[in-house]
N, C-alpha and C. Protein backbone atom coordinates (compact mmCIF):
# COMPACT_ATOMS: atom_id res chain seq x y z
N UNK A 1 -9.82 0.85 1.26
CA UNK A 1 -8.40 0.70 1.34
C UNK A 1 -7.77 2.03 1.00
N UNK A 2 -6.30 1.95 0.87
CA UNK A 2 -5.98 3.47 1.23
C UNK A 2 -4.79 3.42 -0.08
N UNK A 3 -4.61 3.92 -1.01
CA UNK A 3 -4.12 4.37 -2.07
C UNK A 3 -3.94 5.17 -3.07
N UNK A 4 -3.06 5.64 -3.47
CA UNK A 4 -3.22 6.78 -4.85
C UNK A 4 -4.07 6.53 -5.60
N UNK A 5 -4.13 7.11 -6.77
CA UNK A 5 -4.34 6.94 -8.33
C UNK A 5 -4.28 7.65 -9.55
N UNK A 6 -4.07 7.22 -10.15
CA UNK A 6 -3.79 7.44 -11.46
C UNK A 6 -3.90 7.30 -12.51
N UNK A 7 -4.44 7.60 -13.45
CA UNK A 7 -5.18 6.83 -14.67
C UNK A 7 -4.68 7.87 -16.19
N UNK A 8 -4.36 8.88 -15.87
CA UNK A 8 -3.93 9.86 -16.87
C UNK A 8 -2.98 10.72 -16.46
N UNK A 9 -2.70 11.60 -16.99
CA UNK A 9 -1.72 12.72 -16.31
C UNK A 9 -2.62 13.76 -15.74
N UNK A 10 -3.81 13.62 -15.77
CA UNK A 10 -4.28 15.08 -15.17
C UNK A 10 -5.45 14.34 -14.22
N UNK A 11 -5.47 13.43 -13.82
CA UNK A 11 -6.62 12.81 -12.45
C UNK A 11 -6.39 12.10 -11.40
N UNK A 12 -4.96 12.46 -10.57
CA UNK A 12 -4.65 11.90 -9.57
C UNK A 12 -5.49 12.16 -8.53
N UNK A 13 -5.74 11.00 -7.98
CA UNK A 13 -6.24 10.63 -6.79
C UNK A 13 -7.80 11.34 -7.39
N UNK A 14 -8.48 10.86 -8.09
CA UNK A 14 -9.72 10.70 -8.72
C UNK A 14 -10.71 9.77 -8.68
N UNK A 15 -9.98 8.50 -8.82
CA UNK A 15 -10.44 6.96 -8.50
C UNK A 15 -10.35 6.53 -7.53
N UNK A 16 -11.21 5.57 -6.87
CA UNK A 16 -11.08 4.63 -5.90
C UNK A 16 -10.42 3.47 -6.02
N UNK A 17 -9.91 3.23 -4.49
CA UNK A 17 -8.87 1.94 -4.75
C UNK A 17 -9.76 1.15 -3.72
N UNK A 18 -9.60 -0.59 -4.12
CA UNK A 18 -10.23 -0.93 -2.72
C UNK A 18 -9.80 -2.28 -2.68
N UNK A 19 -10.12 -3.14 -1.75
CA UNK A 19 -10.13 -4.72 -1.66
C UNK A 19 -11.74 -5.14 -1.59
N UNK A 20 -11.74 -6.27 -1.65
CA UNK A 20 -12.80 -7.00 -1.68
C UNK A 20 -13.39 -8.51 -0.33
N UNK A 21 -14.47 -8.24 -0.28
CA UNK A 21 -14.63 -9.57 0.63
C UNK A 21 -15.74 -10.46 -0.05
N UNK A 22 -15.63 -12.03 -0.39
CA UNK A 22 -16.64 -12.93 -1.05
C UNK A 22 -16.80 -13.74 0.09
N UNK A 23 -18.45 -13.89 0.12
CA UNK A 23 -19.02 -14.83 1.01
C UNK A 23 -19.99 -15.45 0.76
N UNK A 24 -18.98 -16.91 0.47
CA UNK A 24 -19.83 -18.21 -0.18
C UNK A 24 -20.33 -19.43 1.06
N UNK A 25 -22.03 -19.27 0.99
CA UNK A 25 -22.27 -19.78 2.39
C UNK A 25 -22.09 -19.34 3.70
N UNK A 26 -20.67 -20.80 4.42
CA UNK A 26 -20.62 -20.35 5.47
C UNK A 26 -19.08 -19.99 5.57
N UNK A 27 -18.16 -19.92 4.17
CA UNK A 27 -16.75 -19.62 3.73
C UNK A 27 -16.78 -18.12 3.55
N UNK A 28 -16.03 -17.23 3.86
CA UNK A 28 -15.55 -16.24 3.43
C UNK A 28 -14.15 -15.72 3.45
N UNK A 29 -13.96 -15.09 1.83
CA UNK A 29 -12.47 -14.54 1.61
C UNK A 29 -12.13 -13.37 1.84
N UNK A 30 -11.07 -12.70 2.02
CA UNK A 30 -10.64 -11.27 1.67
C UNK A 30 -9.66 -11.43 0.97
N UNK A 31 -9.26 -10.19 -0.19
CA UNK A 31 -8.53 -9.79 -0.76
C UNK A 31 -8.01 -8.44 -0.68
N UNK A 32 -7.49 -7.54 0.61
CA UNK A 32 -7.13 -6.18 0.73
C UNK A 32 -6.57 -5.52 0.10
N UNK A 33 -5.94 -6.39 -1.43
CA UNK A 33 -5.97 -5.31 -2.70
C UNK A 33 -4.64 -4.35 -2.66
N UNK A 34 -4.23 -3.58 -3.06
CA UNK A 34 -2.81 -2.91 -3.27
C UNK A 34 -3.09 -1.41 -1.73
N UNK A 35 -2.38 -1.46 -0.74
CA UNK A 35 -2.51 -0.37 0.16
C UNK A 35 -2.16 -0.30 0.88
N UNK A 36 -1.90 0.76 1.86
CA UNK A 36 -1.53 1.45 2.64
C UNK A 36 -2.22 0.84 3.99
N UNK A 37 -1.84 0.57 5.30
CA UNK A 37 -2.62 0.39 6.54
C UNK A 37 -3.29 1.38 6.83
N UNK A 38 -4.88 1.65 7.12
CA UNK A 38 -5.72 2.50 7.29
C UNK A 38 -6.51 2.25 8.41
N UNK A 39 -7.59 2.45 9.19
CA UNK A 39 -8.62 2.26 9.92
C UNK A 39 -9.93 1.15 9.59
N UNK A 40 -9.78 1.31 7.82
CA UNK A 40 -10.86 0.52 7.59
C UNK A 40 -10.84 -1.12 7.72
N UNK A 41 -9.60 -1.77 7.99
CA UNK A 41 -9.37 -2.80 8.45
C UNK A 41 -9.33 -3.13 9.82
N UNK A 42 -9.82 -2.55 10.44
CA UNK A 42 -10.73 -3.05 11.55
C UNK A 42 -12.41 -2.85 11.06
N UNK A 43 -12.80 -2.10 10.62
CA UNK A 43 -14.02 -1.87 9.98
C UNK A 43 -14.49 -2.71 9.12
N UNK A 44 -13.69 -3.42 8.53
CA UNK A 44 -13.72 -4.65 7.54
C UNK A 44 -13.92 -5.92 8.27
N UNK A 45 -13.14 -5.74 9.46
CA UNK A 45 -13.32 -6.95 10.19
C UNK A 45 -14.43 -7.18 11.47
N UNK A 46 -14.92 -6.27 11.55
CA UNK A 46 -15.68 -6.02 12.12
C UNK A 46 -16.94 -6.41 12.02
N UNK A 47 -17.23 -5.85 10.53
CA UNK A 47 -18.48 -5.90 9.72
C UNK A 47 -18.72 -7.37 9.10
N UNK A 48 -17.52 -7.18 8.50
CA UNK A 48 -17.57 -8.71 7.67
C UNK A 48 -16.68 -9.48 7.90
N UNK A 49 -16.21 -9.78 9.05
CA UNK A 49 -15.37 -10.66 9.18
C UNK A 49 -15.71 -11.99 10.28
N UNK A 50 -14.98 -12.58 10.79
CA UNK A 50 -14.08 -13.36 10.61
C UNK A 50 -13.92 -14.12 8.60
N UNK A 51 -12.67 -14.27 8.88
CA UNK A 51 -12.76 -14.86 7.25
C UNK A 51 -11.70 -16.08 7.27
N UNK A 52 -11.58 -16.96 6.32
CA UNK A 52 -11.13 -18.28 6.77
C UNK A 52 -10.18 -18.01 6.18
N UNK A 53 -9.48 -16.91 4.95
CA UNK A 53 -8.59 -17.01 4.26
C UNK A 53 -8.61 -14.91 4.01
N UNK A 54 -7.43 -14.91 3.18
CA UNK A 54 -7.08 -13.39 3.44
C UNK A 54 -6.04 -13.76 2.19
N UNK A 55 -6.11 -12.49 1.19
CA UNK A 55 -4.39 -12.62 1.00
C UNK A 55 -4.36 -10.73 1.35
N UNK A 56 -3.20 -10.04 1.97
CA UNK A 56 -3.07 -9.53 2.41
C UNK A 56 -1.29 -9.18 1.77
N UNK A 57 -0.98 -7.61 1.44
CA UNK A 57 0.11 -7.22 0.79
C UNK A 57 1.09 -7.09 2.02
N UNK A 58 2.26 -7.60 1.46
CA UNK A 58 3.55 -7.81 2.45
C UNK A 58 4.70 -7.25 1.99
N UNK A 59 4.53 -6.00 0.76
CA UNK A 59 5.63 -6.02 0.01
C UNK A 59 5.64 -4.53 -1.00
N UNK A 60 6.81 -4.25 -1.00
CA UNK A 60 6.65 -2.92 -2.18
C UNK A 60 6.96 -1.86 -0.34
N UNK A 61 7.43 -1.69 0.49
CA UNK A 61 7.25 -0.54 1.49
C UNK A 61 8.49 0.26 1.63
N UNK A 62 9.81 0.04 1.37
CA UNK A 62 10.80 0.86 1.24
C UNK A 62 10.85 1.95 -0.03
N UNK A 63 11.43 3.21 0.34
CA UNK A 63 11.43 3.51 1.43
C UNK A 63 10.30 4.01 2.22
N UNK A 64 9.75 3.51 3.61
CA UNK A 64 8.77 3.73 4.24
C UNK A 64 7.80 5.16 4.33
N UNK A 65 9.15 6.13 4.23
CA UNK A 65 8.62 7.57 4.69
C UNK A 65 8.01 7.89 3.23
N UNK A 66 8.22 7.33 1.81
CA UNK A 66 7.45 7.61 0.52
C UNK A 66 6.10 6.73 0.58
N UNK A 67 6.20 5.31 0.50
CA UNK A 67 5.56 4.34 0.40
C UNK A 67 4.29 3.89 1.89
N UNK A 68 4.60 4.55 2.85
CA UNK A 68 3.53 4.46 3.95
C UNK A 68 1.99 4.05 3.20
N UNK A 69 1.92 5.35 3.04
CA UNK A 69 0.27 5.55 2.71
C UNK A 69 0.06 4.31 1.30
N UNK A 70 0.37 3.95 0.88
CA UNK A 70 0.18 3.39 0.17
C UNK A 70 0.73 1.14 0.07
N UNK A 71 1.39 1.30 0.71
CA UNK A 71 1.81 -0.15 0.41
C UNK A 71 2.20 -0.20 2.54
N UNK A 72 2.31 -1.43 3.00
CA UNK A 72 2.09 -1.83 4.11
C UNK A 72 3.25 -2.55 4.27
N UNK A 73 4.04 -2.55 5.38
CA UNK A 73 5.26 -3.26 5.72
C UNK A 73 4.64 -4.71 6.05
N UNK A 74 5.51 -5.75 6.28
CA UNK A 74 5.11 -6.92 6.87
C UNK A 74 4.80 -6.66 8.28
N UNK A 75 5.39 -6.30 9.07
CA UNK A 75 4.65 -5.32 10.89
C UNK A 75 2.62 -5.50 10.92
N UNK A 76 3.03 -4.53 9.53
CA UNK A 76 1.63 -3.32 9.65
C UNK A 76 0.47 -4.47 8.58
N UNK A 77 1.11 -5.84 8.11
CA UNK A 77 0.23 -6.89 7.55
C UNK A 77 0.18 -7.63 8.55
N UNK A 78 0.28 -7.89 9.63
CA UNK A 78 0.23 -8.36 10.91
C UNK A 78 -1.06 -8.22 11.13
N UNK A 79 -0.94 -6.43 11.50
CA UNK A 79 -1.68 -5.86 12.66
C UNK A 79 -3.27 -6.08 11.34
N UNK A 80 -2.85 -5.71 10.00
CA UNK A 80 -4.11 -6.53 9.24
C UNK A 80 -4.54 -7.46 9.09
N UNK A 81 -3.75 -8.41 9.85
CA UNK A 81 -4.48 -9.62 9.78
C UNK A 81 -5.35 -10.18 11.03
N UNK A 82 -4.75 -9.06 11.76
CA UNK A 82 -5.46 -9.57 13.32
C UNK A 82 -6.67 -8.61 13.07
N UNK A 83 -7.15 -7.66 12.28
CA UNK A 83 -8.04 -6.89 12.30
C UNK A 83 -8.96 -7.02 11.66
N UNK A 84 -8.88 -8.45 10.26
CA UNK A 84 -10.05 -8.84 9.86
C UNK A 84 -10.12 -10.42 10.37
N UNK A 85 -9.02 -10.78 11.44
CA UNK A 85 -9.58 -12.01 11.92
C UNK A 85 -9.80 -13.00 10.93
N UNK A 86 -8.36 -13.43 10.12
CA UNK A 86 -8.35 -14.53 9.56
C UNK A 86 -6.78 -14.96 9.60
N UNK A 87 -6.88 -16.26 8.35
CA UNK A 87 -5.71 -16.98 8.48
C UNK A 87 -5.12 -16.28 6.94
N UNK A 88 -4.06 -15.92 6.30
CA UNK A 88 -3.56 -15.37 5.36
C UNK A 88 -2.25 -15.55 4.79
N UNK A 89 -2.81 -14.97 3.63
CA UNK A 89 -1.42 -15.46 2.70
C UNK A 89 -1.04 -14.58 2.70
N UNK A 90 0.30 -13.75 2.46
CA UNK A 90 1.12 -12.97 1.48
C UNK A 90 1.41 -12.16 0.24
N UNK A 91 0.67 -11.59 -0.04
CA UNK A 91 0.90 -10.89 -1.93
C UNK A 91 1.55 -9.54 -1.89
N UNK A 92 1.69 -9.36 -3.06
CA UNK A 92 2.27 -8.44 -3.74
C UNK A 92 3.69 -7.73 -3.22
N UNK A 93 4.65 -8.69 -3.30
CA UNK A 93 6.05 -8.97 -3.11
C UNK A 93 6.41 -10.10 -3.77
N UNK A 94 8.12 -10.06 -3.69
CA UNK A 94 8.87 -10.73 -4.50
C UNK A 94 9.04 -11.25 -5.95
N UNK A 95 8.28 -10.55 -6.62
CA UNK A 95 8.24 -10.57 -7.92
C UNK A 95 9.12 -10.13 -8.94
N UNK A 96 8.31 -8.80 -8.64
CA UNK A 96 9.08 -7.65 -9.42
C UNK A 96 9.61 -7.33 -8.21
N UNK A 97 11.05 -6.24 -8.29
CA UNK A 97 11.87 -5.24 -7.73
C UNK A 97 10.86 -3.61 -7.87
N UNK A 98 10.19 -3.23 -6.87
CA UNK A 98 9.06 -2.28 -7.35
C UNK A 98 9.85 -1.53 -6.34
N UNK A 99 10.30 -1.46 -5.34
CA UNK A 99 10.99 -0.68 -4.38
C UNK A 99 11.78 -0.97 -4.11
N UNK A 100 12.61 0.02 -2.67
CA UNK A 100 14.05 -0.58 -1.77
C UNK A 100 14.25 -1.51 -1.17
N UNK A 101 13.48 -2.24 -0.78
CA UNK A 101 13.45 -3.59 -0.29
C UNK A 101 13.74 -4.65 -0.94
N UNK A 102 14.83 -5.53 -0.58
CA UNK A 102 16.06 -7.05 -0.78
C UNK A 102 14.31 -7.81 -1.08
N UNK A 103 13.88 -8.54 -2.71
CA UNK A 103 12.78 -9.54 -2.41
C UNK A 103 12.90 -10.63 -1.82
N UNK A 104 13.72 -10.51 -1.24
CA UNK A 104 13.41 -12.17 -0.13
C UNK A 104 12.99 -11.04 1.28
N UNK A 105 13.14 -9.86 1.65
CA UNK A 105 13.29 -9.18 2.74
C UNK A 105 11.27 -9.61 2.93
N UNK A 106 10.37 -9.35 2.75
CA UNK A 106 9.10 -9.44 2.82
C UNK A 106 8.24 -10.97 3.78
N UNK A 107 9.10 -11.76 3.02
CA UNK A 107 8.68 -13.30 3.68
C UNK A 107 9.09 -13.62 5.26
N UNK A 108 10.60 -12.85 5.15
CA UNK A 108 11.54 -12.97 6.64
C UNK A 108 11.10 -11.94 7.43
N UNK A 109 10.82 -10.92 7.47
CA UNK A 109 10.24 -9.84 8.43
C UNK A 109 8.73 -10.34 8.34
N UNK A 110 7.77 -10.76 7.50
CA UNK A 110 6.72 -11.48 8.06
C UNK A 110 6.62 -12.72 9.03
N UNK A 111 7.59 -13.44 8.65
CA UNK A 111 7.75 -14.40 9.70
C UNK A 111 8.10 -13.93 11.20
N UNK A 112 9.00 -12.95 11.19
CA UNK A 112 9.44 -12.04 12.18
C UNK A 112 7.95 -11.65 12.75
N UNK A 113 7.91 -10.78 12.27
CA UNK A 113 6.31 -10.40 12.85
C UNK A 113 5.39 -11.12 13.42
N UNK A 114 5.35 -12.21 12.54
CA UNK A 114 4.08 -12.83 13.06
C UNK A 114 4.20 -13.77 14.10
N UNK A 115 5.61 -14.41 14.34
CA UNK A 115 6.12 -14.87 15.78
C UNK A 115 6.44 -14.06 16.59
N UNK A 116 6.32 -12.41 16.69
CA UNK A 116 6.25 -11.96 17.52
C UNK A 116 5.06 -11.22 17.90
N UNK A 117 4.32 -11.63 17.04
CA UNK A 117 2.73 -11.44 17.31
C UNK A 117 1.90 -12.92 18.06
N UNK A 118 2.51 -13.57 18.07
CA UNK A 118 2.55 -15.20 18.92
C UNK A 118 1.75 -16.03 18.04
N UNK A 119 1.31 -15.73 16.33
CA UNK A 119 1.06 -16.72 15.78
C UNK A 119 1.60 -17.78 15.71
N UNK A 120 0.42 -18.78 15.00
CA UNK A 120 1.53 -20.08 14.85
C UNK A 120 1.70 -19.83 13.49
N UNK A 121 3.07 -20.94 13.08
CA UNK A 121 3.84 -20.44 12.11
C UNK A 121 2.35 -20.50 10.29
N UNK A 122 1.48 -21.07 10.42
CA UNK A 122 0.44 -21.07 9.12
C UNK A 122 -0.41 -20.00 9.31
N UNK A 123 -0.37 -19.57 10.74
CA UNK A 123 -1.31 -18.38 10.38
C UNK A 123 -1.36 -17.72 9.27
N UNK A 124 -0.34 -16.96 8.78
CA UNK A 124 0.23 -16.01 7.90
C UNK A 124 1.21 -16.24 7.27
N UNK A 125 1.26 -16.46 6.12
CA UNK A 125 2.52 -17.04 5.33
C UNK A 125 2.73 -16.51 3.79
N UNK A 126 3.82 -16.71 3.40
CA UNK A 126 4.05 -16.33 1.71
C UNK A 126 4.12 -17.55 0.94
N UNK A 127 3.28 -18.05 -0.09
CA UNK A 127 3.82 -18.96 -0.96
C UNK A 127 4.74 -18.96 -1.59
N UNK A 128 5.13 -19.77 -2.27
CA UNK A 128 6.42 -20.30 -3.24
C UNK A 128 6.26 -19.33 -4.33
N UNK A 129 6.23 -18.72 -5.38
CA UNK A 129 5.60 -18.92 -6.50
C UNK A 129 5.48 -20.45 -7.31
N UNK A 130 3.68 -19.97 -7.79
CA UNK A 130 3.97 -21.25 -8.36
C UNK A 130 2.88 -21.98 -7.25
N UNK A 131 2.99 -22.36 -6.27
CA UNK A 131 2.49 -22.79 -5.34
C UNK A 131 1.11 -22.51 -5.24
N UNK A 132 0.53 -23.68 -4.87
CA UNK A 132 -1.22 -23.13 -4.99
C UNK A 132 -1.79 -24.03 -3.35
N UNK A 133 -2.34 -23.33 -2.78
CA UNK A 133 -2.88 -23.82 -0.84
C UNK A 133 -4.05 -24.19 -1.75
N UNK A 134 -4.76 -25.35 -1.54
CA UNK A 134 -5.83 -26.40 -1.40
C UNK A 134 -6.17 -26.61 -0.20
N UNK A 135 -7.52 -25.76 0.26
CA UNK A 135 -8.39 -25.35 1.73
C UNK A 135 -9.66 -25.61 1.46
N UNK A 136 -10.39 -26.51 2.75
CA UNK A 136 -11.39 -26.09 2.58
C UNK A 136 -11.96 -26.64 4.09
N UNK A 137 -12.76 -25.78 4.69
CA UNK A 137 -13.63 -26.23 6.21
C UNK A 137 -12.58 -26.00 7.10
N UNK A 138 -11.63 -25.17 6.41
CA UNK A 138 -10.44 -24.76 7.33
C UNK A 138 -9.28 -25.30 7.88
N UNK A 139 -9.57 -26.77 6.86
CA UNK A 139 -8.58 -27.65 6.75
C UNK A 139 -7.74 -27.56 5.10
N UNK A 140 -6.52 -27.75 5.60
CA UNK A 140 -5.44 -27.72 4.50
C UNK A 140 -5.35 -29.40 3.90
N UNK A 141 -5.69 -29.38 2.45
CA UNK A 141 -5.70 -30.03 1.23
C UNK A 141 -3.94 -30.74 0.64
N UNK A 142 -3.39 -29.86 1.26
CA UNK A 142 -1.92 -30.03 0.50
C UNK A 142 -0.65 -29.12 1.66
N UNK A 143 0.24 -29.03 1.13
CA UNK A 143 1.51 -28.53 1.77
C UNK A 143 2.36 -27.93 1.11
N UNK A 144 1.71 -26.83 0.53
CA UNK A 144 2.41 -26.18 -0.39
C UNK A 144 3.86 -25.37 0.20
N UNK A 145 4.89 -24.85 -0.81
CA UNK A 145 6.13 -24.76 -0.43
C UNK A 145 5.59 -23.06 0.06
N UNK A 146 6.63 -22.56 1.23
CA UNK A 146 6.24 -20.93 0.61
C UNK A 146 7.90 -21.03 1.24
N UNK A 147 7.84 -19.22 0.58
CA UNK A 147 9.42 -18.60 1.04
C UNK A 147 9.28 -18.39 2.16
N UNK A 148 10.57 -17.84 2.24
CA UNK A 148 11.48 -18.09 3.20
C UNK A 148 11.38 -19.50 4.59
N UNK A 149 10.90 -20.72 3.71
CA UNK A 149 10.75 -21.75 4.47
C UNK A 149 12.11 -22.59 3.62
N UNK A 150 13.03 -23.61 4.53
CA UNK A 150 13.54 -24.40 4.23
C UNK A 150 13.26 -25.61 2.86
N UNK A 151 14.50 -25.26 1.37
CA UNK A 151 13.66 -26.20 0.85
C UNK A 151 14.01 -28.01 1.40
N UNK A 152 12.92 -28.25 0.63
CA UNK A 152 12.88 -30.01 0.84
C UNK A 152 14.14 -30.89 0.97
N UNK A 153 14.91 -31.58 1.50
CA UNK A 153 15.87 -32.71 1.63
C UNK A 153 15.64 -33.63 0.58
């Protein structure tokens, strides 16, 4: 994965940053971890992929021309999700205020994206906070809330 680092005042960009892939059986996860869109996500998906689940960063990218290399617009979590060939969640947005970006802005330009990437609307999604997806055999357990979805009546 593609990121700074920092650990002291005198060892930037010293350490490695990365995500992870677990493969239990015939289940496998990704976690692409805090970064920047790079090459190695096709390389990831390639190697080790298809994966039944993903969480994948949607958040932290304004302003773009600082934050590129390092954090990924909702667009460019798209094009990562079609590149390790799974179904995915949303992280590292709406929490904290870490950049220029409105935190509801992350959930709505992913949705954007990913209907104009012709998913269907679960492909790729943000949970609620709070909210926990119950999966398994690639079937959904529950119906958890996520943002920028309509709440309940």
């Amino acid at each position: 994965m593609q990121h700074w680092s920092l650990r002291s005042g005198f060892d930037r960009r010293t350490s490695l940053w990365g995500g992870f892939a677990v493969h239990a059986g015939v289940h496998a996860f990704y976690f692409a971890g805090d970064t920047g869109y790079c090459p190695a996500f096709a390389e990831v998906g390639s190697r080790l992929g298809p994966f039944d689940l993903a969480a994948i960063p949607v958040g932290a990218y304004a302003p773009t021309w600082l934050m590129a290399p390092q954090h990924v617009t909702p667009q460019e979590a798209v094009r990562i999700h079609g590149d390790i060939r799974s179904r995915s969640i949303g992280v590292h947005c709406c929490t904290f205020s870490l950049t220029d970006e409105p935190l509801d802005e992350p959930p709505r330009l992913l949705g954007e994206a990913a209907a104009a990437a012709g998913l269907p609307p679960d492909a790729f999604t943000v949970l609620q906070h709070g909210a926990m997806l119950q999966t398994a055999g690639g079937v959904d357990r529950n119906a958890p809330r996520v943002l920028g979805a309509p709440a309940a009546a």
